[in-house]
N, C-alpha and C. Protein backbone atom coordinates (compact mmCIF):
# COMPACT_ATOMS: atom_id res chain seq x y z
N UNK A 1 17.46 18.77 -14.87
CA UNK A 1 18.74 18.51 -14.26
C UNK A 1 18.79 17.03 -13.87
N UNK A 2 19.89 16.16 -14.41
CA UNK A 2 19.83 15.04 -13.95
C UNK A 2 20.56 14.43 -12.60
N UNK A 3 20.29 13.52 -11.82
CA UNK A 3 20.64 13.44 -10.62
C UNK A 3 21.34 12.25 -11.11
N UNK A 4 22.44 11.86 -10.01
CA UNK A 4 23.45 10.80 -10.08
C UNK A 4 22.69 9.87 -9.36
N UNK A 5 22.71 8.24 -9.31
CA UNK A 5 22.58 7.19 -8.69
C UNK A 5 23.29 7.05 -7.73
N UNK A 6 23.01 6.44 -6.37
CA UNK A 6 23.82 5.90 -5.20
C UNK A 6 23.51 7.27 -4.58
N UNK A 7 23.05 8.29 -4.28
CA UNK A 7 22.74 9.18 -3.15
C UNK A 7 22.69 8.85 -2.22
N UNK A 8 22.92 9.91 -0.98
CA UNK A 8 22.57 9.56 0.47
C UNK A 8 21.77 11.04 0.93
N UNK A 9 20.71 11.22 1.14
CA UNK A 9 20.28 12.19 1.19
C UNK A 9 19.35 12.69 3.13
N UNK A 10 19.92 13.79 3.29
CA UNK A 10 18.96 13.99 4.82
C UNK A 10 18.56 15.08 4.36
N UNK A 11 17.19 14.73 5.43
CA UNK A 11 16.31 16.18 5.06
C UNK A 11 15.61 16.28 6.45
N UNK A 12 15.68 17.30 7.13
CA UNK A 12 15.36 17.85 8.48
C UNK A 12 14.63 19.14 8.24
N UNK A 13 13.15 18.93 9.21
CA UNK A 13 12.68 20.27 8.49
C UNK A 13 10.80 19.66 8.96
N UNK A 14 9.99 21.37 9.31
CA UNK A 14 8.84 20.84 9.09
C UNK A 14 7.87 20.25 8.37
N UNK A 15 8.35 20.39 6.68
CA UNK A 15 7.71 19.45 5.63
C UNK A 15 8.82 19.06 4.61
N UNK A 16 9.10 18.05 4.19
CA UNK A 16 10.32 17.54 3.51
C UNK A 16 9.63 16.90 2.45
N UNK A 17 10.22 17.24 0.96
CA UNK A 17 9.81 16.65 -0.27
C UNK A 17 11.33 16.60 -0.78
N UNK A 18 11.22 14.73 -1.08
CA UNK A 18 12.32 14.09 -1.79
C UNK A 18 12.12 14.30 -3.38
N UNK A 19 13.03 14.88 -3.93
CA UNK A 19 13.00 15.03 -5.50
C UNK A 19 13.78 13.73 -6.28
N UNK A 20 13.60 13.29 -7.44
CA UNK A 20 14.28 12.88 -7.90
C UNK A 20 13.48 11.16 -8.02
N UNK A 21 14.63 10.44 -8.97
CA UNK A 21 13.63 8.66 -8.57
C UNK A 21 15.10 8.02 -9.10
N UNK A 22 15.62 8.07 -7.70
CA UNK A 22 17.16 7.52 -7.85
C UNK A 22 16.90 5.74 -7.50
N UNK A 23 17.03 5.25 -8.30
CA UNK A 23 16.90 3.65 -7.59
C UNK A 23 17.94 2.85 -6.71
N UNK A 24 19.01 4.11 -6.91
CA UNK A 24 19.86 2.84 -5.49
C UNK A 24 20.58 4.22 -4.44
N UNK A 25 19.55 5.05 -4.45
CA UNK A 25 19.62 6.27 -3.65
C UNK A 25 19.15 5.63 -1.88
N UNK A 26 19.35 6.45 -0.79
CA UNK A 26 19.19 6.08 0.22
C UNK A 26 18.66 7.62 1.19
N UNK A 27 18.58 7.43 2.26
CA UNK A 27 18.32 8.50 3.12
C UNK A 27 17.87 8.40 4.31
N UNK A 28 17.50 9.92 4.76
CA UNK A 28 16.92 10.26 6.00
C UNK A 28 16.30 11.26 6.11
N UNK A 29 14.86 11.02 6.11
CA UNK A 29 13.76 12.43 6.42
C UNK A 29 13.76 12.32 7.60
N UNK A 30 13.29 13.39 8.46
CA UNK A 30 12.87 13.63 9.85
C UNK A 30 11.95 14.75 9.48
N UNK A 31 10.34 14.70 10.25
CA UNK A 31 10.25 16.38 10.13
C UNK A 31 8.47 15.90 10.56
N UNK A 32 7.82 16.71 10.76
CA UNK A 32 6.39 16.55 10.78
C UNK A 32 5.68 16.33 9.64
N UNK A 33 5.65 16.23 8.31
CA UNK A 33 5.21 15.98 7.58
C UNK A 33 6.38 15.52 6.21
N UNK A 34 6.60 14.25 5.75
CA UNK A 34 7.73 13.63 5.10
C UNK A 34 6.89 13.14 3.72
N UNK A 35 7.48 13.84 2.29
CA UNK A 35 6.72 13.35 1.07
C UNK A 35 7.52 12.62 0.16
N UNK A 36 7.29 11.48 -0.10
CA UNK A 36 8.21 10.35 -1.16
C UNK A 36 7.68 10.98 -2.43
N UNK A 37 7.18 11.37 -2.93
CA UNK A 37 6.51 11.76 -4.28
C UNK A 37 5.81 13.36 -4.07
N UNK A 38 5.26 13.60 -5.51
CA UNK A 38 4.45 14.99 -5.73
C UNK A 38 3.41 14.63 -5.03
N UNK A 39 2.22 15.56 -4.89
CA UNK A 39 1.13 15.29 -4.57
C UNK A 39 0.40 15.90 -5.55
N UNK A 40 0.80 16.78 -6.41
CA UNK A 40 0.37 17.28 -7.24
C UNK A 40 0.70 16.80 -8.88
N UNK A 41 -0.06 15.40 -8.74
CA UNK A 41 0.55 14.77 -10.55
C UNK A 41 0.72 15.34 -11.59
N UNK A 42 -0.55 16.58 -11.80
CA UNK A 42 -0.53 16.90 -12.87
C UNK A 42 0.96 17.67 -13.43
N UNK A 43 1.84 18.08 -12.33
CA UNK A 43 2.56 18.87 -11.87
C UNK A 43 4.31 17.98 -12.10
N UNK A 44 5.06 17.49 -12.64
CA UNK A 44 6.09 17.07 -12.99
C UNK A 44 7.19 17.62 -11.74
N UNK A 45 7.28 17.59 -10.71
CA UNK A 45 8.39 17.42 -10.03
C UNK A 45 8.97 16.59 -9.98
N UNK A 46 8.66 15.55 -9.52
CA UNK A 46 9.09 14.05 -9.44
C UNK A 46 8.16 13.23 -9.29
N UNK A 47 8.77 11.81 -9.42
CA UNK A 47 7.87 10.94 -9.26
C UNK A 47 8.46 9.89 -8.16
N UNK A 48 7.56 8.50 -7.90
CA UNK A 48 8.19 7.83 -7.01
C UNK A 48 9.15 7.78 -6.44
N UNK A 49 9.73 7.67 -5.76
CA UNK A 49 11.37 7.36 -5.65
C UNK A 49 11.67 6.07 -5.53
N UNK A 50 13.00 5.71 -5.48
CA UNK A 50 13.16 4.22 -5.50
C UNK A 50 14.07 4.33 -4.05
N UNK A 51 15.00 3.76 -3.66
CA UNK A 51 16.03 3.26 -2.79
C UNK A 51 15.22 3.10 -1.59
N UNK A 52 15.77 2.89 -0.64
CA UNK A 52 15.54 2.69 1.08
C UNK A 52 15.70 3.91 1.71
N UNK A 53 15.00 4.32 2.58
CA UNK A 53 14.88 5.83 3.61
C UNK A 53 14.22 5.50 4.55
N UNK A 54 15.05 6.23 5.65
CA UNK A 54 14.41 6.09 7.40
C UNK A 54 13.33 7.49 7.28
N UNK A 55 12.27 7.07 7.51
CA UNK A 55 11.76 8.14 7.44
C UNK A 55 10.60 8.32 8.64
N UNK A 56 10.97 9.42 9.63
CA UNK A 56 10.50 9.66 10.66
C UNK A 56 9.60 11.02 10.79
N UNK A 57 8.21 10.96 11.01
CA UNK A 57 7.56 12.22 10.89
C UNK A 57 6.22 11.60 11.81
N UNK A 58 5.07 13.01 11.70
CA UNK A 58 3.87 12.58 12.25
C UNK A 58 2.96 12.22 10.93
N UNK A 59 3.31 12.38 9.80
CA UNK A 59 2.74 12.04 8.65
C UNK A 59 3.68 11.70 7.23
N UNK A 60 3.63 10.51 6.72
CA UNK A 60 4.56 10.26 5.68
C UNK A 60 4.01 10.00 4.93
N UNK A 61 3.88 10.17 3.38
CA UNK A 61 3.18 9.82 2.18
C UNK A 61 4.24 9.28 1.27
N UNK A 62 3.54 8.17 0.67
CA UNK A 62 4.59 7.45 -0.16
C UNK A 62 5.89 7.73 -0.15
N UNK A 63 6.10 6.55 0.90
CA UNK A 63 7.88 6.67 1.24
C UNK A 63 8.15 4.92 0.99
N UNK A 64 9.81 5.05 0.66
CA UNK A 64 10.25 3.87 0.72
C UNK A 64 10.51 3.38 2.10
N UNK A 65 10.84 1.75 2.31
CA UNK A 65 12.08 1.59 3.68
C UNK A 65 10.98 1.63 4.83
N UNK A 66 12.02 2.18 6.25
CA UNK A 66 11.52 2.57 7.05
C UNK A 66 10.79 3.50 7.56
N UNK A 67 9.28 3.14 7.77
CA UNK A 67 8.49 4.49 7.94
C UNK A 67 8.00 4.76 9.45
N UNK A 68 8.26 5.89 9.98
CA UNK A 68 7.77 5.80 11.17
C UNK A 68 7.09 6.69 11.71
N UNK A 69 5.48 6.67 11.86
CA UNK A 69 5.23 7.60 11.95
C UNK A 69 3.35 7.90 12.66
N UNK A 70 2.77 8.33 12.82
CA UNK A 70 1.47 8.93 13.26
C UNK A 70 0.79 8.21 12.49
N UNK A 71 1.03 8.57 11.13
CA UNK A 71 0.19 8.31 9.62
C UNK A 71 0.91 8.01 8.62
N UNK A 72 0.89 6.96 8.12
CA UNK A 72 1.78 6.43 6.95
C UNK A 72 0.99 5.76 6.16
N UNK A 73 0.44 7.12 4.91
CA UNK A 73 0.53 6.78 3.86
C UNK A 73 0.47 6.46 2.49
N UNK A 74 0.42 5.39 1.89
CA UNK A 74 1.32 4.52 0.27
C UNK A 74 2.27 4.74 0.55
N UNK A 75 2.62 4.14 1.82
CA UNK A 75 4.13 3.65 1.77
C UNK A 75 4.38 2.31 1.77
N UNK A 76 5.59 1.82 0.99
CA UNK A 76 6.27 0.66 0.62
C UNK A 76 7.46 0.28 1.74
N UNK A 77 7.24 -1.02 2.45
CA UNK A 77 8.55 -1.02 3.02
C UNK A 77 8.04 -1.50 4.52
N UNK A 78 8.42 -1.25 5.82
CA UNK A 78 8.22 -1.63 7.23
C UNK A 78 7.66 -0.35 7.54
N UNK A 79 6.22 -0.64 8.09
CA UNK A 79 5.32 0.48 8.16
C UNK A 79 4.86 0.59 9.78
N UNK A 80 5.35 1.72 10.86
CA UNK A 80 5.28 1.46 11.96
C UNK A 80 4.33 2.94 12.08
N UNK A 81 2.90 2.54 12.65
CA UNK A 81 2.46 4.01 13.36
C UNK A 81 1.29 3.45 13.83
N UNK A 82 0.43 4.67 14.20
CA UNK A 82 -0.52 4.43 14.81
C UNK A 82 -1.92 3.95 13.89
N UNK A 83 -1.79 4.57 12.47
CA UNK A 83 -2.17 4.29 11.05
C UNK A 83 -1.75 4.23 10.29
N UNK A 84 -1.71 3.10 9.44
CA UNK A 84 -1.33 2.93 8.10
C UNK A 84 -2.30 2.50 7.11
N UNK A 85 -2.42 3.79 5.86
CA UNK A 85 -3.47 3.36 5.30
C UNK A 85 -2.97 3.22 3.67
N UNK A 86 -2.93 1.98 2.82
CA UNK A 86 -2.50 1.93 1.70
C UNK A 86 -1.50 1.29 1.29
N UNK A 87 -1.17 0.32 2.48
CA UNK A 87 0.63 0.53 2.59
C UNK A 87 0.84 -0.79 2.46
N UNK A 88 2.21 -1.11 2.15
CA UNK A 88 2.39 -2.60 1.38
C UNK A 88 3.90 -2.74 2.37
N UNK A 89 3.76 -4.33 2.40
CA UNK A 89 5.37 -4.41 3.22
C UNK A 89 4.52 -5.45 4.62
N UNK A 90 5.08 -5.29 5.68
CA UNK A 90 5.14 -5.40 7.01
C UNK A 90 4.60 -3.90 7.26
N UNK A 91 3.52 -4.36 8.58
CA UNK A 91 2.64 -2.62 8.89
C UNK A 91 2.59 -3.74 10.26
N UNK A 92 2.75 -2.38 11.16
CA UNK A 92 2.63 -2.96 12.88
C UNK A 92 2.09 -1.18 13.21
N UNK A 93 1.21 -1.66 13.58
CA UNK A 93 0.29 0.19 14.04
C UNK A 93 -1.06 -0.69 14.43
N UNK A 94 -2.00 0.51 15.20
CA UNK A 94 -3.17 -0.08 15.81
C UNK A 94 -4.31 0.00 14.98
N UNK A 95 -4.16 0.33 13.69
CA UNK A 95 -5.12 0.42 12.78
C UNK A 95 -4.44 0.16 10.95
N UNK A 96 -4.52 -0.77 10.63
CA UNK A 96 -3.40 -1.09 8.76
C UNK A 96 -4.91 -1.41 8.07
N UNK A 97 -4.47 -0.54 7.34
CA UNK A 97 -5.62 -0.72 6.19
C UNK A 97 -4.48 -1.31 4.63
N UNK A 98 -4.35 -2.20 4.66
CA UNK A 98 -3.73 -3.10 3.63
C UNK A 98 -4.38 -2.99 2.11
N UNK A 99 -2.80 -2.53 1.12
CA UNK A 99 -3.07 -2.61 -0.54
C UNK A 99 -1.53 -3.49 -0.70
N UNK A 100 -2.15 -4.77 -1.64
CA UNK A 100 -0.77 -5.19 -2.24
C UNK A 100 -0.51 -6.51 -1.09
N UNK A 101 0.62 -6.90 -1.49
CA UNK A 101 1.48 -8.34 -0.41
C UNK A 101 1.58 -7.04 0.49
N UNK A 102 1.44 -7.78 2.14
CA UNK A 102 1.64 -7.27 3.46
C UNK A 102 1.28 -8.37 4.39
N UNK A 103 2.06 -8.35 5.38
CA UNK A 103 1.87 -8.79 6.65
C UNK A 103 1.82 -7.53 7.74
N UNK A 104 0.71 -7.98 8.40
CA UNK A 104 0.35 -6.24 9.23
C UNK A 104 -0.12 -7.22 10.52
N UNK A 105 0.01 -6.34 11.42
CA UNK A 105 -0.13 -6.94 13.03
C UNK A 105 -0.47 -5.67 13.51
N UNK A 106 -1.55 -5.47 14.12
CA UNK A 106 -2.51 -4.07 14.71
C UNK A 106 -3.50 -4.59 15.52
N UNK A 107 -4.42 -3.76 16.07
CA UNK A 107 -5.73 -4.31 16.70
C UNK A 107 -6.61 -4.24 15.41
N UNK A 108 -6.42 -3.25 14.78
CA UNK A 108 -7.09 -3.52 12.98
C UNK A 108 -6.81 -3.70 12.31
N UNK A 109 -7.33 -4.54 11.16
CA UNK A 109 -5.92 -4.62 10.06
C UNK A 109 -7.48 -4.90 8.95
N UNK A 110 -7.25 -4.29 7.78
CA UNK A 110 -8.67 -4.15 7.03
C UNK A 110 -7.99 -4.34 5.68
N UNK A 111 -8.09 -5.70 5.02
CA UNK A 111 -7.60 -5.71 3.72
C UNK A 111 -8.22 -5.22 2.18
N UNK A 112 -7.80 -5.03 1.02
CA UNK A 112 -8.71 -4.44 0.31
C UNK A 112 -8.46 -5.86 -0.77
N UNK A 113 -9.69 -5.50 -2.01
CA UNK A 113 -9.97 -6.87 -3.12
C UNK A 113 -8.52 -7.09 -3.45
N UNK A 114 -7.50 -6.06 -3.44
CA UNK A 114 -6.24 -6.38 -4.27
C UNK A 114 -5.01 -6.79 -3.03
N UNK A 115 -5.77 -6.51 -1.92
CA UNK A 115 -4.59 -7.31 -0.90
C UNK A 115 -3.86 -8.82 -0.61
N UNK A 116 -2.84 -9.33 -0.90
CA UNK A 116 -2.41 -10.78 -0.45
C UNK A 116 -1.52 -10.50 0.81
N UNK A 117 -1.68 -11.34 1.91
CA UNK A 117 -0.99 -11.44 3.07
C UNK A 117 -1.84 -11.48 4.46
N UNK A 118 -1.02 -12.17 5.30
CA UNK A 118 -1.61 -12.16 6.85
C UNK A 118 -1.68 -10.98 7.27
N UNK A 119 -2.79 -11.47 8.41
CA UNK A 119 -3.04 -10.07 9.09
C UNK A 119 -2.98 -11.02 10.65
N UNK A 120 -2.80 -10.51 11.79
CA UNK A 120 -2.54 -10.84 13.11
C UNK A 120 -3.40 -9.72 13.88
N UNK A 121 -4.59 -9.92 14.71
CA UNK A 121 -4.94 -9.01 15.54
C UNK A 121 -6.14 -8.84 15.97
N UNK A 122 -6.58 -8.26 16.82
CA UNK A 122 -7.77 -8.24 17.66
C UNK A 122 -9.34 -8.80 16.27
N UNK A 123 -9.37 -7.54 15.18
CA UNK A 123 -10.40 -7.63 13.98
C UNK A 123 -9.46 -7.57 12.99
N UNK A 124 -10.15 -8.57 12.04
CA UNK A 124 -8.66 -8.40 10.81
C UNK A 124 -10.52 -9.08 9.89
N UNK A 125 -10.23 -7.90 8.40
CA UNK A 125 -11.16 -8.21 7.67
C UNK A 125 -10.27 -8.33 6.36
N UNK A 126 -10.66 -9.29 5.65
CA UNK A 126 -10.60 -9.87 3.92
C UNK A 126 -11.57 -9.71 3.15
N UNK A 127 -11.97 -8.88 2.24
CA UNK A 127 -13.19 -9.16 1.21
C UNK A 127 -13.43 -10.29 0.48
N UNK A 128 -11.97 -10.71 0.49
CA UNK A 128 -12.08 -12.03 -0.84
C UNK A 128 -12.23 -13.16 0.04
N UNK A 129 -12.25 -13.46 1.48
CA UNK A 129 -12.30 -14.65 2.03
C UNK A 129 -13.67 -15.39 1.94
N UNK A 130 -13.60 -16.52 2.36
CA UNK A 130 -14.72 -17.23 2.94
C UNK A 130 -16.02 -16.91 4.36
N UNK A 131 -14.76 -16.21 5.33
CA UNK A 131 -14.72 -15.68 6.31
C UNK A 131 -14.12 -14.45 6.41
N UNK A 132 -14.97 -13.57 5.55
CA UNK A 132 -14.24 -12.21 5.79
C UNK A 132 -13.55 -11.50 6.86
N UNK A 133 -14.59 -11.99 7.57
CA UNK A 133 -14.07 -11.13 9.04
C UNK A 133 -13.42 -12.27 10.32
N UNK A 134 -12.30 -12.12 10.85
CA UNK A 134 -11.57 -12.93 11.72
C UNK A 134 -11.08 -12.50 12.70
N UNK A 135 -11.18 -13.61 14.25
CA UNK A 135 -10.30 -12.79 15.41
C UNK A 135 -9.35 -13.37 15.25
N UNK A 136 -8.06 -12.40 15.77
CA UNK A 136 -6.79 -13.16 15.94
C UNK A 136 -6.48 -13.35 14.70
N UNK A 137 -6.73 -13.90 13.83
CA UNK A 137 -5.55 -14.37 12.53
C UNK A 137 -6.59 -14.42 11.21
N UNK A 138 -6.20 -13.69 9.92
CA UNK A 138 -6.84 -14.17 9.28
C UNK A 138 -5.71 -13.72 8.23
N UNK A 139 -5.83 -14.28 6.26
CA UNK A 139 -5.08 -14.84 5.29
C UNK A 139 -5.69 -13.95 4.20
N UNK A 140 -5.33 -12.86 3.44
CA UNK A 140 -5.86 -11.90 2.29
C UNK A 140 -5.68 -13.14 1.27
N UNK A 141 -6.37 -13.55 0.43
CA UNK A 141 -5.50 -14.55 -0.73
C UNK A 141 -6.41 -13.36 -1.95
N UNK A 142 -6.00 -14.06 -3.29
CA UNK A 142 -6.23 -13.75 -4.29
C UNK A 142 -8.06 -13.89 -4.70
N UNK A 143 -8.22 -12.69 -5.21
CA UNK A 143 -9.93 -12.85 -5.27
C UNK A 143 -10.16 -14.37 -6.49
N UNK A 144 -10.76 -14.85 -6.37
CA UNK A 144 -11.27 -16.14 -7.12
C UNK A 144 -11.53 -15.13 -8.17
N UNK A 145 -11.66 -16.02 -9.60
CA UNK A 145 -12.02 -15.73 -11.07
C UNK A 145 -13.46 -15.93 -11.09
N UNK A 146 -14.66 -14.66 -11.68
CA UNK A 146 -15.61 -15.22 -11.91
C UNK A 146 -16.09 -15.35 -13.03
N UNK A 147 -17.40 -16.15 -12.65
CA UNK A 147 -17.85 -16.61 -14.00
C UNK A 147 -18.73 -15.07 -14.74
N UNK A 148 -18.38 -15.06 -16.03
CA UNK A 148 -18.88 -13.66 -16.82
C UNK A 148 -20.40 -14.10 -16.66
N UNK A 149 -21.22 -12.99 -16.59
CA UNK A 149 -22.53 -13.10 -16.97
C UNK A 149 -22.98 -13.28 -18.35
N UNK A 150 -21.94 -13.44 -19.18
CA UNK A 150 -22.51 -13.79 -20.17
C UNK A 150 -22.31 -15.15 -20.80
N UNK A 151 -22.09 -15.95 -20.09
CA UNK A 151 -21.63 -17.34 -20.47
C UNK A 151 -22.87 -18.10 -19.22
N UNK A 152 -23.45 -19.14 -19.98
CA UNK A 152 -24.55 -19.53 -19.52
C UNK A 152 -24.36 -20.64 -18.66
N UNK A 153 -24.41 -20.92 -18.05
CA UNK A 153 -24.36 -22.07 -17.11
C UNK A 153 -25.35 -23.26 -16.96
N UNK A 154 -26.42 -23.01 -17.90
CA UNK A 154 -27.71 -24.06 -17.61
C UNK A 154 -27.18 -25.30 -18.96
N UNK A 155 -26.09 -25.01 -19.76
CA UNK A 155 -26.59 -26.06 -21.24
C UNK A 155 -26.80 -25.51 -22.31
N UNK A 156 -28.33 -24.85 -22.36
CA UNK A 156 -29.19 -24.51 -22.93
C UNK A 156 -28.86 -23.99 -24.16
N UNK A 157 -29.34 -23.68 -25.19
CA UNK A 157 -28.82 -23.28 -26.14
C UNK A 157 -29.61 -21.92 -26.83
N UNK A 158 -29.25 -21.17 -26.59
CA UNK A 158 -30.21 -20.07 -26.88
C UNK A 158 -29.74 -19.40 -28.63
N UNK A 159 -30.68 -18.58 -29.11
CA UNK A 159 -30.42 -18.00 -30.44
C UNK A 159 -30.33 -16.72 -30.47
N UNK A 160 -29.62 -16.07 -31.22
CA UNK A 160 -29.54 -15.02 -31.33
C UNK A 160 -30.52 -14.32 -32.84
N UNK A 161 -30.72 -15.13 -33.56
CA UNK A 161 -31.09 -14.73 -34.84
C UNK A 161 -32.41 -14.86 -35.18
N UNK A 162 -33.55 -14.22 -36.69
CA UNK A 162 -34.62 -14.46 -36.33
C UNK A 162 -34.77 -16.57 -36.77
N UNK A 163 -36.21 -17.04 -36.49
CA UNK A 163 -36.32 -18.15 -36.92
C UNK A 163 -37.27 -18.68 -38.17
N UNK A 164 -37.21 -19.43 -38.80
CA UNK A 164 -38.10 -19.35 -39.65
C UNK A 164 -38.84 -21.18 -39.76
């Protein structure tokens, strides 16, 4: 069944699953547990969704927009809770575990190899930094390129073949 573009959709309720991947769709979950996607891939319900949604619960999994919640997450968008783990956008909670561009402000903020963006807060860790670990302020940048182990670095000229 195909769904129309431009939706406005509410969903109130103790577990709420958004169907569909409307890209200029909009909404409003409320509920204790709020799902932007399947959880079950192998399983064709839907997939991502696209548009902007307020989405208010004690647990939200991949949601667009505004997320607000206990636990948020792979969510995309302004990420407000007490945890956010995965989540890309702006994250303000007391614990952001950062994937992707984000600016996050927490007492933790823990970036991963594929994270770019500031972090603001008590411990804020970078894998790819100089200074992984920082108080108060530290900068996710792009992991440096390395050199392959198989490219030699001394000169030298080595053989592969027999000699005679």
């Amino acid at each position: 069944m195909a769904e129309k573009n431009g939706l406005f959709k509410i969903q109130t309720g103790i577990a709420n699953l958004l169907s569909g991947t409307q890209k200029d769709s909009a909404g409003l979950q409320v509920g204790i547990l709020n799902l932007g996607t399947n959880l079950f891939p192998d399983i064709e319900l839907n997939k991502r969704r696209g548009g902007f949604y307020l989405t208010i619960g004690v647990g939200n999994y991949e949601t667009n927009g505004l997320t607000i919640g206990a636990i948020n997450l792979s969510s995309k968008g302004m990420n407000v809770g007490i945890f956010n783990r995965d989540t890309e956008g702006f994250n303000l909670g007391i614990t952001n575990f950062q994937e992707g561009l984000s600016f996050s402000i927490g007492a933790i903020n823990i970036g991963s190899s594929k994270s770019i963006g500031l972090q603001i807060g008590i411990i804020n860790y970078c894998p790819n930094n100089t200074f992984p670990i920082m108080i108060m302020a530290n900068y996710c940048s792009k992991p440096k390129s390395e050199t392959p182990f198989s490219t030699p670095k001394t000169g030298l000229k080595t053989e592969t073949g027999p000699t005679n």
